[in-house]
PDB file of N, CA and C in Angstrom:
ATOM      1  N   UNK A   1       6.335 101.988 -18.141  1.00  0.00           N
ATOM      2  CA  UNK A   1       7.735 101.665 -18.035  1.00  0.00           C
ATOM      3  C   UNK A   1       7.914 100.376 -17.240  1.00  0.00           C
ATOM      4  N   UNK A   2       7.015 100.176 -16.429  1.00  0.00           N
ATOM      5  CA  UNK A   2       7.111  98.881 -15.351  1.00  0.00           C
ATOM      6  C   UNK A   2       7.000  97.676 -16.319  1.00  0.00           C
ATOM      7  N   UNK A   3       6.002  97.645 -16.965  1.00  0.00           N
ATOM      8  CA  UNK A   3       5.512  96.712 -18.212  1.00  0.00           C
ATOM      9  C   UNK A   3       6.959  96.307 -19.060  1.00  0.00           C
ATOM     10  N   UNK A   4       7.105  97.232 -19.057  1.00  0.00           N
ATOM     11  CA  UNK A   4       8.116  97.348 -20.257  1.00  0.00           C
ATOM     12  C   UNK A   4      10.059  96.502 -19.739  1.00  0.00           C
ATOM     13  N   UNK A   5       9.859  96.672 -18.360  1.00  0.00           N
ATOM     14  CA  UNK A   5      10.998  96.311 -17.955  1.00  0.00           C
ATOM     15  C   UNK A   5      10.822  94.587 -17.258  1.00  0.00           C
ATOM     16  N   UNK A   6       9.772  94.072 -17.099  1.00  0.00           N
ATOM     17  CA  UNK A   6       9.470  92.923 -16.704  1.00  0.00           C
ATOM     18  C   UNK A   6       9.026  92.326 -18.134  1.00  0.00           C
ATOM     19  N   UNK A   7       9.143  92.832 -19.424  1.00  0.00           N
ATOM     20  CA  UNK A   7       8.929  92.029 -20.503  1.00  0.00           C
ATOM     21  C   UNK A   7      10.197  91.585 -21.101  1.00  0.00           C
ATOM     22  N   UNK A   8      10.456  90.398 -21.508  1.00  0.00           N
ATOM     23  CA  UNK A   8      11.546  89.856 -22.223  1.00  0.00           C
ATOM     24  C   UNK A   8      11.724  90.796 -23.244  1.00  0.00           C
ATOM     25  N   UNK A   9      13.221  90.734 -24.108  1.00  0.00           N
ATOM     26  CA  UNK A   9      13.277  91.149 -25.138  1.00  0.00           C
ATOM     27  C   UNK A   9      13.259  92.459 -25.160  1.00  0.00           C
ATOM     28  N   UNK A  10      11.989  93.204 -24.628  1.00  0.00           N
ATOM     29  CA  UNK A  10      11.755  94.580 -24.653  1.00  0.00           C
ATOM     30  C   UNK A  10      12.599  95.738 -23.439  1.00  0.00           C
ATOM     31  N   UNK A  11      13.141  94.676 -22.089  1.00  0.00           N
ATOM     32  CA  UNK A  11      13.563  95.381 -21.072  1.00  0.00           C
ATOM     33  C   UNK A  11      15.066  96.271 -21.714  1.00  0.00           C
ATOM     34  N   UNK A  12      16.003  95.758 -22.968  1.00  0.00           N
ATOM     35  CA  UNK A  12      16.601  96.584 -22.731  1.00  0.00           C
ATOM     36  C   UNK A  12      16.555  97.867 -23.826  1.00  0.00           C
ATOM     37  N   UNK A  13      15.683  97.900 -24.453  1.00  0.00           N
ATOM     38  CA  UNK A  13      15.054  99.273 -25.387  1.00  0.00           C
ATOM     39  C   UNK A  13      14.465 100.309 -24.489  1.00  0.00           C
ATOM     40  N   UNK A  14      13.536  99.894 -22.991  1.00  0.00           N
ATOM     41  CA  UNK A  14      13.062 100.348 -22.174  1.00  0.00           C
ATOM     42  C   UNK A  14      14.604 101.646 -21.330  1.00  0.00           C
ATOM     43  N   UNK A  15      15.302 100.853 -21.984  1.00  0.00           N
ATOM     44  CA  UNK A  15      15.976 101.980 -21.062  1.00  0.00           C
ATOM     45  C   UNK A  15      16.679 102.775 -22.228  1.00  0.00           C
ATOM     46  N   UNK A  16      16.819 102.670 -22.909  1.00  0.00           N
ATOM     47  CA  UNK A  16      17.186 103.400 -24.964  1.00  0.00           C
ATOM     48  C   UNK A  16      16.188 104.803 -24.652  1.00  0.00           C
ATOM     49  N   UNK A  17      14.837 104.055 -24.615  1.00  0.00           N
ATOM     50  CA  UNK A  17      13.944 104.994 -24.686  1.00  0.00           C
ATOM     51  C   UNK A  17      13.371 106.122 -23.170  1.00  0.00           C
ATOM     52  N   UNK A  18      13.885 105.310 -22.121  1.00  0.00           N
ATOM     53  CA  UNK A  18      13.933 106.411 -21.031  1.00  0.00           C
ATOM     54  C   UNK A  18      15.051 107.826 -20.543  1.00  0.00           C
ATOM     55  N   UNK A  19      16.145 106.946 -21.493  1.00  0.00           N
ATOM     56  CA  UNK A  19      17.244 108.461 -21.675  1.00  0.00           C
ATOM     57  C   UNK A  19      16.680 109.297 -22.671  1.00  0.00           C
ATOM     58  N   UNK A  20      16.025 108.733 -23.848  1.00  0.00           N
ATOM     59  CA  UNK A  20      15.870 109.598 -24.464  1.00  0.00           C
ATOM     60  C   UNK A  20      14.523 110.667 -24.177  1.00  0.00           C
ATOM     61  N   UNK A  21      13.534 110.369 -23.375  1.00  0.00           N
ATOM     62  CA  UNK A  21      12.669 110.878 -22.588  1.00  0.00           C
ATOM     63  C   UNK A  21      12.591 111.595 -21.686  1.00  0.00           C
ATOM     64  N   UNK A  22      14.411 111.780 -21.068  1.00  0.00           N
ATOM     65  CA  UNK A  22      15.279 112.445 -20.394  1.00  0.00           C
ATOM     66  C   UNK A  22      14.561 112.271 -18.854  1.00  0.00           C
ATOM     67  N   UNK A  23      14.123 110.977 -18.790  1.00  0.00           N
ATOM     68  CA  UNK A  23      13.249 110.555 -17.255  1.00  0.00           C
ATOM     69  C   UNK A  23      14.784 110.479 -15.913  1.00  0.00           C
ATOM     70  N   UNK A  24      14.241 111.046 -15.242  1.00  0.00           N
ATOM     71  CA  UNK A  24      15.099 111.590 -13.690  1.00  0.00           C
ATOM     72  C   UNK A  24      15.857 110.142 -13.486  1.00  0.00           C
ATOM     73  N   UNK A  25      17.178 110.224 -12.982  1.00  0.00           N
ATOM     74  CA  UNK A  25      17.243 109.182 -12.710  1.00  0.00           C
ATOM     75  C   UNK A  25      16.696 108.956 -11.493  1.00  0.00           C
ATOM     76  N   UNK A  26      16.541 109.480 -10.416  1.00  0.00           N
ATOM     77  CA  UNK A  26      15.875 109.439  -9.176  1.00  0.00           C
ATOM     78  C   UNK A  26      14.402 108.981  -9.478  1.00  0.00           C
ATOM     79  N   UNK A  27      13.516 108.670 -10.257  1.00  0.00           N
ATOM     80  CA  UNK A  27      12.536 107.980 -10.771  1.00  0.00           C
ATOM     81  C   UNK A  27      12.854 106.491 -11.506  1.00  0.00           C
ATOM     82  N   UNK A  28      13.995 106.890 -12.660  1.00  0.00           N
ATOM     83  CA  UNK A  28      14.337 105.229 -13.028  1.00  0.00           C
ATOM     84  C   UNK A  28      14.922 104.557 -12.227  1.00  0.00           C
ATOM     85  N   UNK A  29      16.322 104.595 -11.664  1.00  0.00           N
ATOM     86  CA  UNK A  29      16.742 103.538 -10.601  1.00  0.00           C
ATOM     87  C   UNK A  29      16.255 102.435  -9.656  1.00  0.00           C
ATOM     88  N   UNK A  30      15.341 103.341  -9.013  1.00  0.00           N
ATOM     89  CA  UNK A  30      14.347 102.680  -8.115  1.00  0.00           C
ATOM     90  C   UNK A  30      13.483 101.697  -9.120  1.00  0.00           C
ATOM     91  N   UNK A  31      12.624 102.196  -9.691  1.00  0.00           N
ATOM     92  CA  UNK A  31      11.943 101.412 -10.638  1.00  0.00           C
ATOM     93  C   UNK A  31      12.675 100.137 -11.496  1.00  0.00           C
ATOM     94  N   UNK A  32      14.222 100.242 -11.805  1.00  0.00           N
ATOM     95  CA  UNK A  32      14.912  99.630 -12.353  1.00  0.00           C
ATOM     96  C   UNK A  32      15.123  97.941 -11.328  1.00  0.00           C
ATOM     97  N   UNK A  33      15.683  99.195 -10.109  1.00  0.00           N
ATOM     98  CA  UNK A  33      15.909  97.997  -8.804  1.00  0.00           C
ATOM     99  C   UNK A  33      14.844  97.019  -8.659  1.00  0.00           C
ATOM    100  N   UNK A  34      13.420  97.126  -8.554  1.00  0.00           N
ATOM    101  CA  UNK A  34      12.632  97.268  -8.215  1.00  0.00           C
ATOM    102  C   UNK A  34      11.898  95.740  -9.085  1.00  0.00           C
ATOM    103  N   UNK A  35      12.121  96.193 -10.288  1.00  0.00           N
ATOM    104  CA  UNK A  35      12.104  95.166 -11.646  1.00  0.00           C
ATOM    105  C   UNK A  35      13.318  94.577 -11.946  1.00  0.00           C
ATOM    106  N   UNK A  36      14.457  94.684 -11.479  1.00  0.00           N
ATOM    107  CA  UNK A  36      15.377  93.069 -11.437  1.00  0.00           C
ATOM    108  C   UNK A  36      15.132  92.014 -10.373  1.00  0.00           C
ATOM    109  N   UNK A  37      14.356  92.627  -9.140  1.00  0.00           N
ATOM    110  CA  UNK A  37      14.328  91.658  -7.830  1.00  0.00           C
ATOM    111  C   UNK A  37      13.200  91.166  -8.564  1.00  0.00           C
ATOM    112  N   UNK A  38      12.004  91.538  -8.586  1.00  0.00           N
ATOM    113  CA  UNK A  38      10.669  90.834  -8.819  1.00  0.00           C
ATOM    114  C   UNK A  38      11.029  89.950 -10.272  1.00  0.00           C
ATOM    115  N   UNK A  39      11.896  89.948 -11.022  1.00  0.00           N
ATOM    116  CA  UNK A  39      11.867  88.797 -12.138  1.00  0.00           C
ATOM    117  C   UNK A  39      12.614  87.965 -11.498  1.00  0.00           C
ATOM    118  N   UNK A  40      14.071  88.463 -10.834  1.00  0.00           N
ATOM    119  CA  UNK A  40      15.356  87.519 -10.209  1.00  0.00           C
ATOM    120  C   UNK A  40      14.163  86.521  -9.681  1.00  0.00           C
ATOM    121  N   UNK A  41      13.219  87.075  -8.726  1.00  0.00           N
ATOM    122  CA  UNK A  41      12.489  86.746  -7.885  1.00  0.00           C
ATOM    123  C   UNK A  41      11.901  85.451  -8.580  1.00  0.00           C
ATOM    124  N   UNK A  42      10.951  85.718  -9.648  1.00  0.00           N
ATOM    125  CA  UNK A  42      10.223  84.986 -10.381  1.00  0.00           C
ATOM    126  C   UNK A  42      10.713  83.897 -10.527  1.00  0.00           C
ATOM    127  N   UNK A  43      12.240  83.698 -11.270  1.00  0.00           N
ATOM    128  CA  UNK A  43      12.521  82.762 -11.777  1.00  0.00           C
ATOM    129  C   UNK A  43      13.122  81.741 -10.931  1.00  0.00           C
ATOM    130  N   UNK A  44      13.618  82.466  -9.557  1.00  0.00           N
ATOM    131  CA  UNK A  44      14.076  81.512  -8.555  1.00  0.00           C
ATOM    132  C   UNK A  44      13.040  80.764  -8.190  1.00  0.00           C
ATOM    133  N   UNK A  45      11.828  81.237  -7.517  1.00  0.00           N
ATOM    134  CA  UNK A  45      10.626  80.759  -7.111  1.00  0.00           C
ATOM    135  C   UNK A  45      10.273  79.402  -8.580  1.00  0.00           C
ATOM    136  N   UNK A  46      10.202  80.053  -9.308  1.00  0.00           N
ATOM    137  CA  UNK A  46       9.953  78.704 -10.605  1.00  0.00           C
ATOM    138  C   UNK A  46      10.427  77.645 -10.585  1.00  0.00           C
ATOM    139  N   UNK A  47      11.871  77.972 -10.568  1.00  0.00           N
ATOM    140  CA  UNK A  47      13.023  76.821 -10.245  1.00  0.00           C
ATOM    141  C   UNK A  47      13.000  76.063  -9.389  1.00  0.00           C
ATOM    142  N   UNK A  48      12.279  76.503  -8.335  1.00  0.00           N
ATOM    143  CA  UNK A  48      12.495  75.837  -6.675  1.00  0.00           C
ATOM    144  C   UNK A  48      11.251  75.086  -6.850  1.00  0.00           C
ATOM    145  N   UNK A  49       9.464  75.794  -7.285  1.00  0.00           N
ATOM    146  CA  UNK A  49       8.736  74.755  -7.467  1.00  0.00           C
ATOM    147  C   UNK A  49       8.619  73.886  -8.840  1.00  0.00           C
ATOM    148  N   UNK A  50       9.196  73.913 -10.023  1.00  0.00           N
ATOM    149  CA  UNK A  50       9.079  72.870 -10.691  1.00  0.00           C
ATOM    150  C   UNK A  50      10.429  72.088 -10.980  1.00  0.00           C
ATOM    151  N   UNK A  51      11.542  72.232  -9.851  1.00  0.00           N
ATOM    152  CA  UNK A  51      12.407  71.501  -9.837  1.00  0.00           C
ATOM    153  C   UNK A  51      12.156  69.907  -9.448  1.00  0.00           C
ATOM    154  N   UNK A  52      11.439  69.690  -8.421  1.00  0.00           N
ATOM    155  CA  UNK A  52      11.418  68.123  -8.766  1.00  0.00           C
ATOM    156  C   UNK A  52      10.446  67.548  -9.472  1.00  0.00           C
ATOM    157  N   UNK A  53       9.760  68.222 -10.439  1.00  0.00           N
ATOM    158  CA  UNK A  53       8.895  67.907 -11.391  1.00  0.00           C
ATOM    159  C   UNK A  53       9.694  68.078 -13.649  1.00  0.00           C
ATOM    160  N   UNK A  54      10.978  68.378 -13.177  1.00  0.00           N
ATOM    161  CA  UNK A  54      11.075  69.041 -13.920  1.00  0.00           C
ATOM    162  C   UNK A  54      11.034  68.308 -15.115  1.00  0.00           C
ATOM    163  N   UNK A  55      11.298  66.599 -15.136  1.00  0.00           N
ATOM    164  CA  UNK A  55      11.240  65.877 -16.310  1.00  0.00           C
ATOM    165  C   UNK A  55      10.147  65.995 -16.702  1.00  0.00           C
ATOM    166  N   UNK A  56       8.627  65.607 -15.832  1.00  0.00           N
ATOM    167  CA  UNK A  56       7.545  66.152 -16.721  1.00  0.00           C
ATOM    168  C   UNK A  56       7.201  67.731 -17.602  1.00  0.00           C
ATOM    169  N   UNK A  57       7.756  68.213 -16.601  1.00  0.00           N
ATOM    170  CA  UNK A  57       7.600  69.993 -16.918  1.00  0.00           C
ATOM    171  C   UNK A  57       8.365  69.858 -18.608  1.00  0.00           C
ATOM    172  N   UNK A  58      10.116  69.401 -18.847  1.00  0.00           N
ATOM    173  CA  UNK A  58      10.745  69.142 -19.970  1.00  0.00           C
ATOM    174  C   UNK A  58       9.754  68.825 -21.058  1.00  0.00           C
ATOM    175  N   UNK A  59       9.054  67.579 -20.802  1.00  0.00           N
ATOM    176  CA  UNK A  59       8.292  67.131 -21.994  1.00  0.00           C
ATOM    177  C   UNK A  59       7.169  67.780 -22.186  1.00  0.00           C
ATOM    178  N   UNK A  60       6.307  68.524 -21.437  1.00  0.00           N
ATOM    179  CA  UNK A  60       5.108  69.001 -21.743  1.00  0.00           C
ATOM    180  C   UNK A  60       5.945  70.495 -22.846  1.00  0.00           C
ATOM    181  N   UNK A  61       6.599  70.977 -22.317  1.00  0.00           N
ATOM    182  CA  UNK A  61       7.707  72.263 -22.838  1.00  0.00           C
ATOM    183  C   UNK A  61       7.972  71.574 -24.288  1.00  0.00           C
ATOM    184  N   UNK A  62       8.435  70.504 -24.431  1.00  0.00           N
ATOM    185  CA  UNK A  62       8.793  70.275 -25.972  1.00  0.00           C
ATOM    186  C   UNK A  62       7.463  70.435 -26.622  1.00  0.00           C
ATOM    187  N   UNK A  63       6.628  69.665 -26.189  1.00  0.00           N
ATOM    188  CA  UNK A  63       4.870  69.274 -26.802  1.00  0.00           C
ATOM    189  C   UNK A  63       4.264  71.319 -26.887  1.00  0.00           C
ATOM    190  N   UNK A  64       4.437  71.827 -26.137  1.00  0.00           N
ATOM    191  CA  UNK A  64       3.559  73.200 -26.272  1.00  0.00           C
ATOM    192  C   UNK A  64       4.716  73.846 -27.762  1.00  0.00           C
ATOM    193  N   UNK A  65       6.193  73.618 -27.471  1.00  0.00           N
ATOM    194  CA  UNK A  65       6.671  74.297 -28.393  1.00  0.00           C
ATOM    195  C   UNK A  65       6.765  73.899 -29.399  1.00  0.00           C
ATOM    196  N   UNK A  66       6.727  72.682 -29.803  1.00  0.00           N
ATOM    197  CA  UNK A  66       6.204  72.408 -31.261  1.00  0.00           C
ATOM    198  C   UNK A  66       4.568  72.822 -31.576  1.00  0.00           C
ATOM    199  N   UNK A  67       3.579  73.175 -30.956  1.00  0.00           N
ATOM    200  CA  UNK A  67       2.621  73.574 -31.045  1.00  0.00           C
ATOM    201  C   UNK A  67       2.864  75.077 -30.948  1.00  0.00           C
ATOM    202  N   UNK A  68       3.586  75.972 -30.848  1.00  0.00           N
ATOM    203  CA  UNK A  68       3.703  77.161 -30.786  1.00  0.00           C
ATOM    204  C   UNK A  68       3.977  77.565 -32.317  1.00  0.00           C
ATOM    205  N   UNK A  69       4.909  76.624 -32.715  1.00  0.00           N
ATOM    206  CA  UNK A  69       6.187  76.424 -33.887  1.00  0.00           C
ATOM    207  C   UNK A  69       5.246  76.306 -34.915  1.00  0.00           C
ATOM    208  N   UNK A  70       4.116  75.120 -35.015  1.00  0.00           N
ATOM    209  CA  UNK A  70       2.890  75.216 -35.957  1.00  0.00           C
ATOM    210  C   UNK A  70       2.240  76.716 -35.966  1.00  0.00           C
ATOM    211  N   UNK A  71       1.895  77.076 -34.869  1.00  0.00           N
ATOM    212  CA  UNK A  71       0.933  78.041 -34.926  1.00  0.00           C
ATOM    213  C   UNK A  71       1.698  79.387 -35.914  1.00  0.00           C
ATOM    214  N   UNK A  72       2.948  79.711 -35.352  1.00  0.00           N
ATOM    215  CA  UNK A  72       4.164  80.536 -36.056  1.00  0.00           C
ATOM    216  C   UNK A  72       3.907  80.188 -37.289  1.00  0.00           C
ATOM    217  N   UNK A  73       4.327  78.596 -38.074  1.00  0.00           N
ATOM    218  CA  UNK A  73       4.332  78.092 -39.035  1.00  0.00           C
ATOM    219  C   UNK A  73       3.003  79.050 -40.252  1.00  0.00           C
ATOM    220  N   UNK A  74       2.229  78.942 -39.463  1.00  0.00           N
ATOM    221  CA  UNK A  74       0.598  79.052 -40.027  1.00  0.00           C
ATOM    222  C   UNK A  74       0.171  80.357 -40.050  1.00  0.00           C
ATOM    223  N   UNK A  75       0.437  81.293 -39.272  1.00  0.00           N
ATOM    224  CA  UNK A  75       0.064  82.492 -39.250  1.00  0.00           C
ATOM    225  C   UNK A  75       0.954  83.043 -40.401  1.00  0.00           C
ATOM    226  N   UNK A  76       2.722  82.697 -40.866  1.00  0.00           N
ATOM    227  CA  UNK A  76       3.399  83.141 -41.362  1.00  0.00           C
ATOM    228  C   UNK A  76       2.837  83.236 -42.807  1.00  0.00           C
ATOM    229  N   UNK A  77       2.199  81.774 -42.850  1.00  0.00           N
ATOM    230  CA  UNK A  77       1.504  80.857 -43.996  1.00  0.00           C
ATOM    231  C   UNK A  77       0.820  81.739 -44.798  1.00  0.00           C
ATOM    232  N   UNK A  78      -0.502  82.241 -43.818  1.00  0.00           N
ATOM    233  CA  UNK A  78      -1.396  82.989 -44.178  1.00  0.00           C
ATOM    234  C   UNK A  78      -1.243  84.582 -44.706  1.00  0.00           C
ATOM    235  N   UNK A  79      -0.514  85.503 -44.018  1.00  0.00           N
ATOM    236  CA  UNK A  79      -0.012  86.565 -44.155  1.00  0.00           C
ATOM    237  C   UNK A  79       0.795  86.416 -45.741  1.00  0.00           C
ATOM    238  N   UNK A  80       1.527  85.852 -45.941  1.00  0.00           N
ATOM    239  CA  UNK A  80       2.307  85.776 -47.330  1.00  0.00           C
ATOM    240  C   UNK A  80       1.071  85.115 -48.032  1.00  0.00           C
ATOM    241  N   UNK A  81       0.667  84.643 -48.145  1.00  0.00           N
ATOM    242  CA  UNK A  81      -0.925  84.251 -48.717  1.00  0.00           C
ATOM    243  C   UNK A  81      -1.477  85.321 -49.489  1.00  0.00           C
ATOM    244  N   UNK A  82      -2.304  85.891 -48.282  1.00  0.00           N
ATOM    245  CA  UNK A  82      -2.467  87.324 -48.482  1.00  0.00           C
ATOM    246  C   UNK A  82      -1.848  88.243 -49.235  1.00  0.00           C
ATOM    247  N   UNK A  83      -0.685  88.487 -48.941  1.00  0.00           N
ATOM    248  CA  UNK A  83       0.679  89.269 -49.634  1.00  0.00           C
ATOM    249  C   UNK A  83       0.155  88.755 -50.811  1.00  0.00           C
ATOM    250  N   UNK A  84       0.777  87.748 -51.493  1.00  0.00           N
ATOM    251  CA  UNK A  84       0.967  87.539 -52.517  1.00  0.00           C
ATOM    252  C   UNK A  84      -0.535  87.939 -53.409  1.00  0.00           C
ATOM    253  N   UNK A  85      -1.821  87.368 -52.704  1.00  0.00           N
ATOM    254  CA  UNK A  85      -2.838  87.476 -53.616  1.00  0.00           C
ATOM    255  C   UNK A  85      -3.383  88.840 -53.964  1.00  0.00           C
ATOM    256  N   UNK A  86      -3.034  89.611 -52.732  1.00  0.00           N
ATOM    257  CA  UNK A  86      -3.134  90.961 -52.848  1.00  0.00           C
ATOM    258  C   UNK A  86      -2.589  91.832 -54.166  1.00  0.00           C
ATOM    259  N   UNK A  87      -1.041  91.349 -54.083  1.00  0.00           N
ATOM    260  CA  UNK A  87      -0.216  91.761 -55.420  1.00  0.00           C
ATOM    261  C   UNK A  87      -0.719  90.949 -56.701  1.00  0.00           C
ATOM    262  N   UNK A  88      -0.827  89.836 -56.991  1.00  0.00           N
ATOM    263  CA  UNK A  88      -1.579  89.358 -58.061  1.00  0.00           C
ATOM    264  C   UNK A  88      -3.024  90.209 -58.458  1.00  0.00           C
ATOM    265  N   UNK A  89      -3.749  90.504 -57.911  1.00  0.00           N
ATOM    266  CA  UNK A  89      -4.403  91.469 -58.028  1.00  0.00           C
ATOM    267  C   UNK A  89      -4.002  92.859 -59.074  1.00  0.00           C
ATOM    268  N   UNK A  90      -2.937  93.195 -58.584  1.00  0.00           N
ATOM    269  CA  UNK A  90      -2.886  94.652 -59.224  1.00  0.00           C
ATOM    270  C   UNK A  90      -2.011  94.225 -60.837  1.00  0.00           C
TER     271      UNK A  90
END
């Protein structure tokens, strides 16, 4: 559940799926509290050290995410690849 609440995207299903698990709240709360300080935490600390760096930090961030964007591009590539040759097959 800790995992689950310090991951993007996934933190708010994490709690979908802990009502439905019928978990105490006297177990989630704390844990909840617990995992908004340590990200709040995270991102302040980030901010504070790559704030006066941040124009370089900007451009390296464009350069990795167009390299992310290929990689996305390519994996998508391949999988429908697959797909398709798979079904040509039958």
């Amino acid at each position: 559940m800790f995992l689950g609440r310090i991951t993007p995207f996934i933190r708010g299903y994490v709690s979908v799926i802990s009502g439905l698990l019928q978990i105490k709240p006297k177990l989630y709360l704390p844990l909840v509290m617990i995992t908004a300080i340590l990200v709040s935490c995270t991102y302040v600390l980030t901010g504070r050290l790559l704030g006066p760096y941040w124009t370089q930090v900007a451009a390296e961030i464009v350069r990795v995410k167009f390299g992310v964007l290929a990689l996305v591009i390519l994996i998508i590539s391949w999988v429908l690849y697959r797909h398709f040759k798979k079904n040509a097959k039958r």
